[in-house]
C-alpha atoms as a PDB file:
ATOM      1  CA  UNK A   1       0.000   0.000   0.000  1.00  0.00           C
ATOM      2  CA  UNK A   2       1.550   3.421  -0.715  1.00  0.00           C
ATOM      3  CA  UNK A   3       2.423   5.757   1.913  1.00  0.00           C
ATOM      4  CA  UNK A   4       0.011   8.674   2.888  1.00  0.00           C
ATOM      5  CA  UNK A   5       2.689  11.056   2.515  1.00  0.00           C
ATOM      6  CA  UNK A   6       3.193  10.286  -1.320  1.00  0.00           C
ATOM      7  CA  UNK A   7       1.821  12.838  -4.037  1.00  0.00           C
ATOM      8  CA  UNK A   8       0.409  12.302  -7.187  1.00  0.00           C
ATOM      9  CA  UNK A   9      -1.079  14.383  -9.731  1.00  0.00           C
ATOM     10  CA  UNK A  10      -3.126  13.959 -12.985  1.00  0.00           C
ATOM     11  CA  UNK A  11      -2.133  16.775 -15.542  1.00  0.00           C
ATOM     12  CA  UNK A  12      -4.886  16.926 -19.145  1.00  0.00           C
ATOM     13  CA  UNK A  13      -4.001  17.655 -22.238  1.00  0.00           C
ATOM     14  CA  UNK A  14       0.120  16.925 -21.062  1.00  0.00           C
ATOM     15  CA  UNK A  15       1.803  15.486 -24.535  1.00  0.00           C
ATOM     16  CA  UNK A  16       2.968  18.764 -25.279  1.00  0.00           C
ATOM     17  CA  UNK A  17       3.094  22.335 -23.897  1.00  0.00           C
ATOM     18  CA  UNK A  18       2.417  23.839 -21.204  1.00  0.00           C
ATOM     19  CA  UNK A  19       0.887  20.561 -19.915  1.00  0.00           C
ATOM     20  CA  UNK A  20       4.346  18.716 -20.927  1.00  0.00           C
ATOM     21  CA  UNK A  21       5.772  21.670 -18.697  1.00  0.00           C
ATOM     22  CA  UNK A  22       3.893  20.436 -15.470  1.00  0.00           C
ATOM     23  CA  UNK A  23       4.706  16.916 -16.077  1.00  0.00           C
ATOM     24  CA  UNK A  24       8.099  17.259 -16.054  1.00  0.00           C
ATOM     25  CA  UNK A  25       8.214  19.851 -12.894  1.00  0.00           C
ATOM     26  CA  UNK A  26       5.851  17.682 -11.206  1.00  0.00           C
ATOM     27  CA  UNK A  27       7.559  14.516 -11.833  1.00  0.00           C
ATOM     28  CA  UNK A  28      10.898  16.160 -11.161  1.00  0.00           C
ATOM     29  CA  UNK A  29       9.806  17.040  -7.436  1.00  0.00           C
ATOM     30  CA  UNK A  30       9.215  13.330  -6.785  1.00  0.00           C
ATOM     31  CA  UNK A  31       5.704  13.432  -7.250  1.00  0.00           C
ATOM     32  CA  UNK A  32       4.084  10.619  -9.702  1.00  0.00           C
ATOM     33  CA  UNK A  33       2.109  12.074 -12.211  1.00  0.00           C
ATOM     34  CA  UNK A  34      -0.510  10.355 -14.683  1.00  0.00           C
ATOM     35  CA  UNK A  35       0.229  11.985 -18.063  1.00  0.00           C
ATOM     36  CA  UNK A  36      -2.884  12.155 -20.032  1.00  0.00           C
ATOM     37  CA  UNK A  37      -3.424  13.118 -23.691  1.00  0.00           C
ATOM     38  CA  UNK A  38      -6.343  12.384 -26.570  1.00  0.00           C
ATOM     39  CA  UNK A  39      -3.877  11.209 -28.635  1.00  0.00           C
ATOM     40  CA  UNK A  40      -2.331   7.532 -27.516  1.00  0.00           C
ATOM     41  CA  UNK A  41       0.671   7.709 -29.459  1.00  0.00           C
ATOM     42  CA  UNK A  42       1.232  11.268 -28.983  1.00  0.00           C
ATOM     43  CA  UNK A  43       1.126  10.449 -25.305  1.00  0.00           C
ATOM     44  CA  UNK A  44       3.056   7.437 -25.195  1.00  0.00           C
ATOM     45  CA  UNK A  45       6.082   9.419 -27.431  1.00  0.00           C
ATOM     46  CA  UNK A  46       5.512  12.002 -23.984  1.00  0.00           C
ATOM     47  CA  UNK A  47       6.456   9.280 -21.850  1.00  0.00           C
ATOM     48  CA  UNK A  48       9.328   7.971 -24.080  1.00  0.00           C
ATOM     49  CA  UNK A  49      11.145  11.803 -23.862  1.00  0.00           C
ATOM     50  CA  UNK A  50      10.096  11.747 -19.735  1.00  0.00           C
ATOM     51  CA  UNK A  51      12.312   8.788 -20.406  1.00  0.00           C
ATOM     52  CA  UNK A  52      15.480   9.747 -21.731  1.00  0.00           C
ATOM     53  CA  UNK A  53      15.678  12.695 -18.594  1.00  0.00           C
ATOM     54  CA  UNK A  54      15.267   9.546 -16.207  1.00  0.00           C
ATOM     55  CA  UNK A  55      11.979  10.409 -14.994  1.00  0.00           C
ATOM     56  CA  UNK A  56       9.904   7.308 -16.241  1.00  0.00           C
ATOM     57  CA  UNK A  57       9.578   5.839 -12.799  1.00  0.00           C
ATOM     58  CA  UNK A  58       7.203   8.970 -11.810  1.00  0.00           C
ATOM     59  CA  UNK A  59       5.096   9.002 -14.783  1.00  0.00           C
ATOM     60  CA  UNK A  60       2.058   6.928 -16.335  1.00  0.00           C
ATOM     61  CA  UNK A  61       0.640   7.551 -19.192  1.00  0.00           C
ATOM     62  CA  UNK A  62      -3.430   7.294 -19.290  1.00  0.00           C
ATOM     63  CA  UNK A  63      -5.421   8.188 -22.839  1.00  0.00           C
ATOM     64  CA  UNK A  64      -7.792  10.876 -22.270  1.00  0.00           C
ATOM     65  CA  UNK A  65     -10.502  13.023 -24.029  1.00  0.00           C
ATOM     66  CA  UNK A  66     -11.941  15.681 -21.454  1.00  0.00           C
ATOM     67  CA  UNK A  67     -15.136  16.019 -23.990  1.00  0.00           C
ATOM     68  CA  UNK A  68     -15.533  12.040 -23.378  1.00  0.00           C
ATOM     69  CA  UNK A  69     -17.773  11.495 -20.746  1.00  0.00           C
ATOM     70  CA  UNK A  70     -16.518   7.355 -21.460  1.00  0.00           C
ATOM     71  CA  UNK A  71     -13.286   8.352 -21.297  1.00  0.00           C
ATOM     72  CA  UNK A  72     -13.001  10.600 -18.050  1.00  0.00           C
ATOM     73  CA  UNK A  73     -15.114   7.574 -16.339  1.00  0.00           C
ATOM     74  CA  UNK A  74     -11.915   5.371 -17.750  1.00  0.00           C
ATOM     75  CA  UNK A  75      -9.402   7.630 -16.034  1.00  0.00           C
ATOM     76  CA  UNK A  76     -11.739   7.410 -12.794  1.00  0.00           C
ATOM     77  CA  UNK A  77     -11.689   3.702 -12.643  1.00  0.00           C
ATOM     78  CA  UNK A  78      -8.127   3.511 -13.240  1.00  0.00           C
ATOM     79  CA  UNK A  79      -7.118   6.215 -10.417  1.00  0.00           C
ATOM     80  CA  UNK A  80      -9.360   5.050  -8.143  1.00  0.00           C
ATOM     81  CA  UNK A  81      -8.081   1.181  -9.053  1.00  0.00           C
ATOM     82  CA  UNK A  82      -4.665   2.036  -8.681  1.00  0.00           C
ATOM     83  CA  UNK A  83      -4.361   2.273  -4.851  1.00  0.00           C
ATOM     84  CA  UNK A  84      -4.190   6.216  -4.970  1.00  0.00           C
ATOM     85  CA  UNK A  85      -5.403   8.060  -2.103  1.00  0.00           C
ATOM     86  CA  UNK A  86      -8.429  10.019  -3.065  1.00  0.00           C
ATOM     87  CA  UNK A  87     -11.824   9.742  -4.177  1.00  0.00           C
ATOM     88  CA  UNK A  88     -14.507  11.029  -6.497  1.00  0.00           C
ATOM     89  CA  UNK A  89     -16.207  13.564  -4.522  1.00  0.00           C
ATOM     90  CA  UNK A  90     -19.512  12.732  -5.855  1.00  0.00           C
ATOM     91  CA  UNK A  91     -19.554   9.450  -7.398  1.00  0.00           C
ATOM     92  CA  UNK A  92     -23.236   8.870  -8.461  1.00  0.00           C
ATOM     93  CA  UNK A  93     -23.527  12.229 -10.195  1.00  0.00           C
ATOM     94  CA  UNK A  94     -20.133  11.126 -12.502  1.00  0.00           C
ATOM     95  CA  UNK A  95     -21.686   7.542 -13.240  1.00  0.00           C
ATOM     96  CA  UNK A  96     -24.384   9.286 -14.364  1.00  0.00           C
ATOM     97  CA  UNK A  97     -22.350  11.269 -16.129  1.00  0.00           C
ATOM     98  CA  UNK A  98     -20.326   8.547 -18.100  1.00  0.00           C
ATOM     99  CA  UNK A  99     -23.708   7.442 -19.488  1.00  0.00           C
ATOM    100  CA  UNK A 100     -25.300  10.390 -21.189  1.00  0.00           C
ATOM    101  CA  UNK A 101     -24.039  12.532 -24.040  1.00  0.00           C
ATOM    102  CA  UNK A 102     -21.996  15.919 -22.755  1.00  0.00           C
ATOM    103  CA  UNK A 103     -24.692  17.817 -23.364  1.00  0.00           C
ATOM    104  CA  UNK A 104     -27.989  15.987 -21.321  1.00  0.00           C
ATOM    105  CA  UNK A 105     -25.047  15.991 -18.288  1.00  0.00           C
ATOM    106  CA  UNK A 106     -25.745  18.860 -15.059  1.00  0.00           C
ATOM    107  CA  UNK A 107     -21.974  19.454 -15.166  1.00  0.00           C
ATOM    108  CA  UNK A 108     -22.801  21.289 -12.452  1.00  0.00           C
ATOM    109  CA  UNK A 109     -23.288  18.064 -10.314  1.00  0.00           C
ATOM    110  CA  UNK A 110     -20.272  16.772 -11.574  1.00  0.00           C
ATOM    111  CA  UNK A 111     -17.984  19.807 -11.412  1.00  0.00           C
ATOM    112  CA  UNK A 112     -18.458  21.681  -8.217  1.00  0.00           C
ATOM    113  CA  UNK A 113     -17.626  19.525  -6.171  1.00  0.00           C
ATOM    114  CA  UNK A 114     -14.092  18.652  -8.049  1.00  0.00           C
ATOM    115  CA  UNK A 115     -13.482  22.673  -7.924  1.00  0.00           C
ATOM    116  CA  UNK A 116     -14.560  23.289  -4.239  1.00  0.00           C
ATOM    117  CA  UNK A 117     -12.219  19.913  -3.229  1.00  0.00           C
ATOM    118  CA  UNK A 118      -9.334  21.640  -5.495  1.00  0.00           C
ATOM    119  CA  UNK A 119      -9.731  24.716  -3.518  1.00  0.00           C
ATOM    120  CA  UNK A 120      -9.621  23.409  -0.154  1.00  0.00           C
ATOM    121  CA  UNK A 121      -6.350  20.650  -1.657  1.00  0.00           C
ATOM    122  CA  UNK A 122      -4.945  24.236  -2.319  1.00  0.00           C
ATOM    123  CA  UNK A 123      -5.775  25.718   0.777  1.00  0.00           C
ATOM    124  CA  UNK A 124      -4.215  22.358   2.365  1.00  0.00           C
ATOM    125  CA  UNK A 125      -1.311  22.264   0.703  1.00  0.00           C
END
């Protein structure tokens, strides 16, 4: 089981960038980071040049499409599956979520909560 005092982080949209930026930071302060990107290979390559400045033990690379309600519920299952600490802050309204098109969701439901926990992680940290 990992320690409580280990950090992790999931940074969107990370292949390249800005996000590619964070990664690297992130990953270079010890704290594991799950790269995501639409793209698959262009994500994978991400992890390959994380590689070569020995930081491939703090990075995993998860496919991701922030419009794809299938696809953030994938991400979900595989944080909350992976022994992080942590939780969905509202997991019924982001089931529900995963199963209707983007527009029928209440983002609302889905998103408050996430911002108002990132607030008080802030606050916290």
């Amino acid at each position: 089981m990992a320690e409580a005092t280990e950090r992790y982080a999931i940074v969107t949209g990370a292949n390249k960038g800005v996000g590619f930026g964070v990664v690297k930071q992130l990953a270079s302060n010890g704290i594991m980071t799950v790269l995501t990107a639409r793209d698959e290979k262009r994500g994978l390559e991400a992890v390959e040049k994380l590689k070569e400045c020995g930081l491939s033990d703090l990075v995993v690379f998860h496919q991701l499409d922030v419009t794809n309600p299938a696809s953030i519920a994938s991400l979900a299952d595989f944080v909350n599956n992976a022994g992080v600490f942590g939780s969905i802050p509202n997991p019924e309204a982001f089931r529900a979520a995963s199963e209707q098109k983007p527009e029928e969701v209440d983002w609302g439901q889905v998103s408050t909560p996430n911002y108002e926990l990132s607030v008080e992680c802030l606050k916290t940290n």
